[in-house]
Each structure stands twice: as C-alpha cells, then as structure tokens.
N, C-alpha and C. Protein backbone atom coordinates (compact mmCIF):
# COMPACT_ATOMS: atom_id res chain seq x y z
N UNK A 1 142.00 74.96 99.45
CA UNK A 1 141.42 75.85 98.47
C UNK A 1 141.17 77.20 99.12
N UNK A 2 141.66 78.08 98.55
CA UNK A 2 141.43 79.70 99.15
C UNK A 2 139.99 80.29 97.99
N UNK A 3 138.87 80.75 99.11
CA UNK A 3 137.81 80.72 98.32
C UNK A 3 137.71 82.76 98.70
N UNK A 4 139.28 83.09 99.08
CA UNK A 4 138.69 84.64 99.21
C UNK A 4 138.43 85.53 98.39
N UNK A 5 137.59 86.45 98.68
CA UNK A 5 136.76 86.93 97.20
C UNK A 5 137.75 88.32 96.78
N UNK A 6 137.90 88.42 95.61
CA UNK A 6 139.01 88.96 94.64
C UNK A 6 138.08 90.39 93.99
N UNK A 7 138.71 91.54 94.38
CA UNK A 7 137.81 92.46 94.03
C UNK A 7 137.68 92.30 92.25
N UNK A 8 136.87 92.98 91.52
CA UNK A 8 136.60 92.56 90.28
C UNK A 8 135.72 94.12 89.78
N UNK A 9 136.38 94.45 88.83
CA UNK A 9 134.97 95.79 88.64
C UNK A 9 134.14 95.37 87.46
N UNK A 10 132.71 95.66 88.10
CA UNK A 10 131.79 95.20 86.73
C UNK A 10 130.92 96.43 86.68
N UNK A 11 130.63 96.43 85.24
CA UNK A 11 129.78 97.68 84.53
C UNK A 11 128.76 96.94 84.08
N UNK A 12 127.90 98.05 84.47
CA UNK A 12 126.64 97.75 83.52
C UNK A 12 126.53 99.34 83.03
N UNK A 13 125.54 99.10 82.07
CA UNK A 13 124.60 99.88 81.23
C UNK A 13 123.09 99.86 80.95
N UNK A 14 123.00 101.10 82.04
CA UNK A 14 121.71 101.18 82.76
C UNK A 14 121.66 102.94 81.87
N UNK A 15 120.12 103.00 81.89
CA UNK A 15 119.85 104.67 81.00
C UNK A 15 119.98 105.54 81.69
N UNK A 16 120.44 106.97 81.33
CA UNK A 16 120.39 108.07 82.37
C UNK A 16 120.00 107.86 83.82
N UNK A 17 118.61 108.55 83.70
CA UNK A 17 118.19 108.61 85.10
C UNK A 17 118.35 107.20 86.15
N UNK A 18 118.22 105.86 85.33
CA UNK A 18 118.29 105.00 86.74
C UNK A 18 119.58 105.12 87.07
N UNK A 19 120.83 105.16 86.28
CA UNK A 19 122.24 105.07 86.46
C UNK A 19 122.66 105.44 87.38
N UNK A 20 121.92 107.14 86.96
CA UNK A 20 122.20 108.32 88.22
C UNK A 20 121.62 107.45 89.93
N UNK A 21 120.31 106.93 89.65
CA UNK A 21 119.61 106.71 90.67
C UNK A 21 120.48 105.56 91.39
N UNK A 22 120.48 104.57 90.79
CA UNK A 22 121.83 103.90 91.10
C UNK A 22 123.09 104.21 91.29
N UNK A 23 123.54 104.95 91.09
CA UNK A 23 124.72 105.34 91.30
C UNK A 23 124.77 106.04 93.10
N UNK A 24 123.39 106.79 93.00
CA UNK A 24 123.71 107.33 94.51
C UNK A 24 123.35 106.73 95.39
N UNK A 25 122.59 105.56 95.11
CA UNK A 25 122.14 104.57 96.46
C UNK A 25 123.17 103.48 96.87
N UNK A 26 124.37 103.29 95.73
CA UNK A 26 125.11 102.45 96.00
C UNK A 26 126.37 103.13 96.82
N UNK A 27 126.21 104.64 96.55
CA UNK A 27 126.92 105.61 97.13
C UNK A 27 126.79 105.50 99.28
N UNK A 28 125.34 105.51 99.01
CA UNK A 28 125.21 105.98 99.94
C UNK A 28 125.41 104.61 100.97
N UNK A 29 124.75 103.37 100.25
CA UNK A 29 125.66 102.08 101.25
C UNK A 29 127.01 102.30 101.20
N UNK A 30 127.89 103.07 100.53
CA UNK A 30 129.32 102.73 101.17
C UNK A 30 129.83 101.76 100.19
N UNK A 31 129.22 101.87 98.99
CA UNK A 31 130.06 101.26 97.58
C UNK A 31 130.55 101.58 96.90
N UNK A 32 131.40 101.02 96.98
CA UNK A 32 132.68 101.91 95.50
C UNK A 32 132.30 101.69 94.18
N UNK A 33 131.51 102.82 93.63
CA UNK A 33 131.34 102.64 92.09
C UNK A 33 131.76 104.33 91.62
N UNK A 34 132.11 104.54 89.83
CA UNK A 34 131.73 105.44 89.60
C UNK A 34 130.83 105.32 88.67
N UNK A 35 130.54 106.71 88.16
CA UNK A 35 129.87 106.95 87.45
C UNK A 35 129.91 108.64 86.40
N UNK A 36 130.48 108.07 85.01
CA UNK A 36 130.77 109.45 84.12
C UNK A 36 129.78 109.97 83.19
N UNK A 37 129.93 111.07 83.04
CA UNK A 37 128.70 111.44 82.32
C UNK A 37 129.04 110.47 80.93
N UNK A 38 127.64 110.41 80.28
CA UNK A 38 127.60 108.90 78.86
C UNK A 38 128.19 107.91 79.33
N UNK A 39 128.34 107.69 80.25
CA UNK A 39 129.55 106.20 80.47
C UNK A 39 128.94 105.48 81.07
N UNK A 40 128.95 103.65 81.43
CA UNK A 40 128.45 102.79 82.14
C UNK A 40 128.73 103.14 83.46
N UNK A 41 127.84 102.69 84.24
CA UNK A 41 128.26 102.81 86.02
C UNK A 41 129.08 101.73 85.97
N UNK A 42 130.33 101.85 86.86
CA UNK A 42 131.16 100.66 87.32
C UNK A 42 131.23 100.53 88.81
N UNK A 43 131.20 99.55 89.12
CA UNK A 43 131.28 98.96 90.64
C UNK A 43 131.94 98.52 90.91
N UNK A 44 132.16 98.41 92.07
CA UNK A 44 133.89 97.16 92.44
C UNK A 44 132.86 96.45 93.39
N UNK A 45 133.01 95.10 93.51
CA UNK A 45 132.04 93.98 94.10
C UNK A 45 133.46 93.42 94.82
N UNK A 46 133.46 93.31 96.07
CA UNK A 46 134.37 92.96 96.96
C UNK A 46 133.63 92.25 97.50
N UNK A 47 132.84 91.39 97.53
CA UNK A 47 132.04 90.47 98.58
C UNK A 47 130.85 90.18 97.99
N UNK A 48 130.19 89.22 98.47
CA UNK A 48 129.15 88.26 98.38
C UNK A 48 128.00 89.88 98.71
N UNK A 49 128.02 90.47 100.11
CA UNK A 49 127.15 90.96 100.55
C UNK A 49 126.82 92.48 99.36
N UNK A 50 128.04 92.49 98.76
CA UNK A 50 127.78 93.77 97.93
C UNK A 50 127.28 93.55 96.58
N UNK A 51 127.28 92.22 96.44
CA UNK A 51 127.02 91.64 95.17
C UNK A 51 125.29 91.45 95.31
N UNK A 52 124.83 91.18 96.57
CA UNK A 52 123.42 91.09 97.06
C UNK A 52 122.97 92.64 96.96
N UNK A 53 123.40 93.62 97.81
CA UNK A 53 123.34 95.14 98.03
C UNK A 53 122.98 95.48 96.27
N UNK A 54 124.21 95.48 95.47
CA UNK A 54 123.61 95.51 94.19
C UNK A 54 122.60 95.36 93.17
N UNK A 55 122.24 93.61 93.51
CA UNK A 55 121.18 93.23 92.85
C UNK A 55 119.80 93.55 93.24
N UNK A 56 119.76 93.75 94.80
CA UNK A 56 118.46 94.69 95.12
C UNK A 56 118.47 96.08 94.77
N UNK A 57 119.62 96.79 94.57
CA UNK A 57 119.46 98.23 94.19
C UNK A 57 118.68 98.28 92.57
N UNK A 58 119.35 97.52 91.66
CA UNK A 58 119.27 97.03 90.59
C UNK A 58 117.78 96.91 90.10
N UNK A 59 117.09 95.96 91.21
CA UNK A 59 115.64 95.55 90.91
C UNK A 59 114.87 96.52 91.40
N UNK A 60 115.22 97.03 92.59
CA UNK A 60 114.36 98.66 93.05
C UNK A 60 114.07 99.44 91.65
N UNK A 61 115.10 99.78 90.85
CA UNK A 61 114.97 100.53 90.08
C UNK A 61 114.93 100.17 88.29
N UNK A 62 115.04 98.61 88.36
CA UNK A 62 114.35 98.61 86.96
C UNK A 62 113.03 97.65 86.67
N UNK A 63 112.85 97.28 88.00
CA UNK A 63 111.28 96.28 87.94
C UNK A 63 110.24 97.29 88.05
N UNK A 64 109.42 96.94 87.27
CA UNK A 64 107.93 97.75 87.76
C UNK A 64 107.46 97.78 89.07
N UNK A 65 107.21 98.66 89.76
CA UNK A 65 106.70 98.69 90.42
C UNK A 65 105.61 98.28 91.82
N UNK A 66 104.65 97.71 90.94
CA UNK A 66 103.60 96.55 90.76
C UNK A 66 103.71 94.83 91.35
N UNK A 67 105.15 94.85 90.40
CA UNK A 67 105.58 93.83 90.38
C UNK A 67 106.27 93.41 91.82
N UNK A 68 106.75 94.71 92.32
CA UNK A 68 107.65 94.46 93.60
C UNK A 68 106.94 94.50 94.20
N UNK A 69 105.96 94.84 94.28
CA UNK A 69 104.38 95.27 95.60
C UNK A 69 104.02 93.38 95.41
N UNK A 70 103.81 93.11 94.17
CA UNK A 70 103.08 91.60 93.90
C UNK A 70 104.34 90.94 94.54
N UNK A 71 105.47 90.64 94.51
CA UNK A 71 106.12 89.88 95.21
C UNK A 71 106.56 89.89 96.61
N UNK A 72 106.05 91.25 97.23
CA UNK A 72 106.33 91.43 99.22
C UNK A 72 105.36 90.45 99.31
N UNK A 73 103.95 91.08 98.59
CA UNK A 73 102.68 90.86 99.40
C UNK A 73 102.54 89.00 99.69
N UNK A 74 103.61 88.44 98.62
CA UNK A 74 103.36 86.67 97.99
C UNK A 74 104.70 86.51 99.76
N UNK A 75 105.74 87.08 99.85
CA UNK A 75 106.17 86.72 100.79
C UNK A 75 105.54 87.07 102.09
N UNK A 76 105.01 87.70 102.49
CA UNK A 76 103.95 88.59 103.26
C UNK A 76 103.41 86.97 103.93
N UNK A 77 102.28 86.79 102.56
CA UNK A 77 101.46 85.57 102.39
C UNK A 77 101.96 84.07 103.10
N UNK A 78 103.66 84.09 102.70
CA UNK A 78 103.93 82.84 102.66
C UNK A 78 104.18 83.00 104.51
N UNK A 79 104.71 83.71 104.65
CA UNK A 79 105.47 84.08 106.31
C UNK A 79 104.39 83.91 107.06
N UNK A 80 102.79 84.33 107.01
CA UNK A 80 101.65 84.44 107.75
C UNK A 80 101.49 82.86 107.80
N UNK A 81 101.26 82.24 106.74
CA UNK A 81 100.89 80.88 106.58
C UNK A 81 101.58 80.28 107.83
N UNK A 82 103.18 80.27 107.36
CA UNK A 82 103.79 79.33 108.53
C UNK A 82 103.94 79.26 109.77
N UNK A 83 103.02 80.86 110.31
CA UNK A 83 102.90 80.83 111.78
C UNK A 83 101.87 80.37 112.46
C-alpha cells in the first residue's frame, strides 16, 4: 500500500480580515496558499505537518481568545501534575 500524501488544494471561507490574517501567517511558514480579493483562501496541504501548521493557524485566529488562554493554562496544569 503506498500511503504517500497527494497534494490536494482546499479552500475555505474565512471573512476579510482573518483571511488576510491567515493568509500571511501561512505565508510566512512557507505555505503555498493564495489568496484574491472576495475569493476563498486556497491552500495546497502537501503533508500531515501542513495540515497541523493550518489547523493551528486557523484556531489562533477564529477562537476567542479566552478560550485559548483557558486551554494552555488546562495543559500548563496537566504537565505540572505529572512531574
């Protein structure tokens, strides 16, 4: 079985400003996406690791805030425990 990963371009539709915001952080790791004015951002996902790179760019910029502070601090928590 050949399990090598097959480039694939996927779009989303994200609003103005995060698009933009996304668009240049995925830039700046060294990911191939574009991005047109009114148009979805598209990405090319060539790997597992860019598919990860993504989904954290993704949550940086559409989770609250709050929320990402409440979930370090719970891993924070858990990491202290086990030492």
């Amino acid at each position: 079985m050949n399990l090598d990963p097959t480039p694939f371009p996927v779009q989303f539709t994200i609003e103005g400003y995060h698009r933009w915001q996304v668009y240049r952080r995925l830039c700046e790791l060294g990911i191939a996406c574009s991005c047109a004015a009114y148009q979805p951002l598209k990405v090319q996902v060539e790997s597992a690791i860019v598919l990860v790179q993504l989904w954290s760019v993704m949550r940086q910029v559409t989770i609250p805030r709050q929320t990402l502070v409440d979930w370090l601090e719970t891993c924070w928590n858990s990491r202290s425990s086990t030492d």
